[in-house]
Protein backbone atom coordinates (compact mmCIF):
# COMPACT_ATOMS: atom_id res chain seq x y z
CA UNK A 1 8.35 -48.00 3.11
CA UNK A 2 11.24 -49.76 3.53
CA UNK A 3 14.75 -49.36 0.79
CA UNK A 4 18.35 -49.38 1.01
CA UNK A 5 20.42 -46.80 0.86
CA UNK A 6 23.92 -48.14 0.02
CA UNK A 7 25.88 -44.74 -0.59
CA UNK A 8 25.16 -43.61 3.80
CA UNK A 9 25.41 -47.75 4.64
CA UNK A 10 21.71 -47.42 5.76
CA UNK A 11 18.65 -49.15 5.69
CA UNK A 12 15.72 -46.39 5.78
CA UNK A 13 12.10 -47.22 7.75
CA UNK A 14 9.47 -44.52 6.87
CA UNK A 15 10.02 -40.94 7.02
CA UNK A 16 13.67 -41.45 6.55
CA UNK A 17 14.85 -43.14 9.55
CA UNK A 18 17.79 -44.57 8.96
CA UNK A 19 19.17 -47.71 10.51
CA UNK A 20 22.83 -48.73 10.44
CA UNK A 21 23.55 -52.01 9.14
CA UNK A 22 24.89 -54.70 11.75
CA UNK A 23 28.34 -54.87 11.26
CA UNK A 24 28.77 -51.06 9.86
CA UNK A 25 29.22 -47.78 11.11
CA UNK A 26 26.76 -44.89 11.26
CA UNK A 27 27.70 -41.74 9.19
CA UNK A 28 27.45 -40.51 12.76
CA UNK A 29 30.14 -42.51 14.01
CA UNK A 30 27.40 -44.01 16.78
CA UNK A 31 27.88 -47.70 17.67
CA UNK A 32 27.26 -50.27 15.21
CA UNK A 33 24.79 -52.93 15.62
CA UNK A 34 25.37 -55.88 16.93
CA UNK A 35 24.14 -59.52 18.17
CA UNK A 36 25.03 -59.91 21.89
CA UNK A 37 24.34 -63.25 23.86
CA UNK A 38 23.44 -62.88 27.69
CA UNK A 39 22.67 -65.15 30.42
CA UNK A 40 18.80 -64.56 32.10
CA UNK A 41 17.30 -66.06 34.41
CA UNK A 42 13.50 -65.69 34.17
CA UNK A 43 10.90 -65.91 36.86
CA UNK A 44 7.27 -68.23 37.01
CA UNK A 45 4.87 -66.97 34.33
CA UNK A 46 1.15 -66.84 35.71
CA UNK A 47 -1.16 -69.52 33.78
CA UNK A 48 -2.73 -68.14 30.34
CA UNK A 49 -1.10 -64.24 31.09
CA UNK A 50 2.08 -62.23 29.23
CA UNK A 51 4.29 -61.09 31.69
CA UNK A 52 7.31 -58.63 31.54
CA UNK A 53 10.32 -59.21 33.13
CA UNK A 54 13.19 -56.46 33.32
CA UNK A 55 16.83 -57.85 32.79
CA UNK A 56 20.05 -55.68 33.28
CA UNK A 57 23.60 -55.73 31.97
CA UNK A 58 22.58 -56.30 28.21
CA UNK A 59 25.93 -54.64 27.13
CA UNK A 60 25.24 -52.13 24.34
CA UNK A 61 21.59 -51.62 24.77
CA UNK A 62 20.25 -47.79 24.43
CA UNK A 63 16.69 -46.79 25.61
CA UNK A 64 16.09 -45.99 21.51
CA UNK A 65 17.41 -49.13 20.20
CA UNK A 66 15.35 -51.77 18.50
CA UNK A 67 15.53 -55.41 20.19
CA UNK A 68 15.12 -58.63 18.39
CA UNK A 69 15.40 -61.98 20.18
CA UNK A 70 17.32 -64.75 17.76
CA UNK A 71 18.19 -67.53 20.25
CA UNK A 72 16.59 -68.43 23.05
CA UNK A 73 17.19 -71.69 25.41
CA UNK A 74 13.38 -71.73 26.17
CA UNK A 75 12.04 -75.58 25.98
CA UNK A 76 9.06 -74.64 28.11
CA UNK A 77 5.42 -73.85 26.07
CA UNK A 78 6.56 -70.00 27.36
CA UNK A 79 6.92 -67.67 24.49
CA UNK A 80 8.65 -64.43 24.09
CA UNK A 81 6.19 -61.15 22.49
CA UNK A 82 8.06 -58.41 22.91
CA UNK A 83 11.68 -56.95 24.05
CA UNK A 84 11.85 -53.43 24.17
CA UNK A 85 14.79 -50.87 26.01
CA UNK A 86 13.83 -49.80 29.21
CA UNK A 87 17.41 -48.36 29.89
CA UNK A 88 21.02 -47.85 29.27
CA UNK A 89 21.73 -52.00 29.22
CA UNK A 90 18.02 -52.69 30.74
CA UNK A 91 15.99 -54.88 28.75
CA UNK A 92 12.59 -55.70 29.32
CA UNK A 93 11.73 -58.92 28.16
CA UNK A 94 7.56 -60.20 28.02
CA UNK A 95 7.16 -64.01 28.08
CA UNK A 96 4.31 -65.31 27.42
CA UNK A 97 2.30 -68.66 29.04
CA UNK A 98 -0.63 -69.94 27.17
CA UNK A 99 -1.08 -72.94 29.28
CA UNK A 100 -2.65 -74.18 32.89
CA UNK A 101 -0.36 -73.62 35.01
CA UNK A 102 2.42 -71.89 36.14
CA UNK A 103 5.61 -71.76 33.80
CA UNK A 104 8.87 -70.83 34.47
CA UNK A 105 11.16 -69.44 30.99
CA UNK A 106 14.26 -71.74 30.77
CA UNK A 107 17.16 -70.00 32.09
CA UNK A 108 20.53 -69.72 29.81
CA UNK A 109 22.04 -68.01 27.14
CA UNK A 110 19.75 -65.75 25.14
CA UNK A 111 20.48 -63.97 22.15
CA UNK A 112 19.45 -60.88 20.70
CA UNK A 113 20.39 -58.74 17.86
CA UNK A 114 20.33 -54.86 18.56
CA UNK A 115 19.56 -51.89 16.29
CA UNK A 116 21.04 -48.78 16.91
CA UNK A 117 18.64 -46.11 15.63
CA UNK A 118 19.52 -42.71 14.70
């Protein structure tokens, strides 16, 4: 279930979880969300295997956070599946390589909007 709750500045997941909106502050006072933009440097992907790969100094980032890549620089056939908190600013970020050989991610500026949860 998923609805807006406009009177806390919330948008509620489930059993009531409430998410700031980017932009806004928590009834809390917590940080707001936000869209940061980071420069990682990946390493060689294995052929046809998902690895993760841990990244520090993503300002912001809280081990209960919700990560969502919007920009990456990637022009290799290396996908991203998953970005989860591993830390205070740690990221761990699992690319994946469907292909025949090994694949390095392209290295640059990647961007990813963060949800503070509550």
């Amino acid at each position: 279930m998923r609805y807006e709750d406009f009177a806390t500045n919330l948008m509620r997941i489930g059993e009531g979880r409430g998410i700031p909106a980017a932009g806004r502050f928590a009834t809390t006072e917590r940080a707001v969300s936000s869209v940061v933009t980071v420069t990682l440097t990946p390493v060689s992907v294995a052929t046809i295997t998902v690895a993760a790969q841990t990244f520090t100094g993503i300002p912001g980032v809280e081990l209960n956070d919700i990560v969502i890549p919007v920009r990456t620089p990637n022009i290799t056939a290396t996908a991203i599946t998953s970005v989860q908190p591993t830390a205070q600013n740690t990221i761990s970020v699992s690319f994946i390589n469907p292909t025949a050989g090994a694949l390095t991610p392209t290295s640059g500026a990647y961007t990813f909007l963060i949800i503070k949860t509550q």
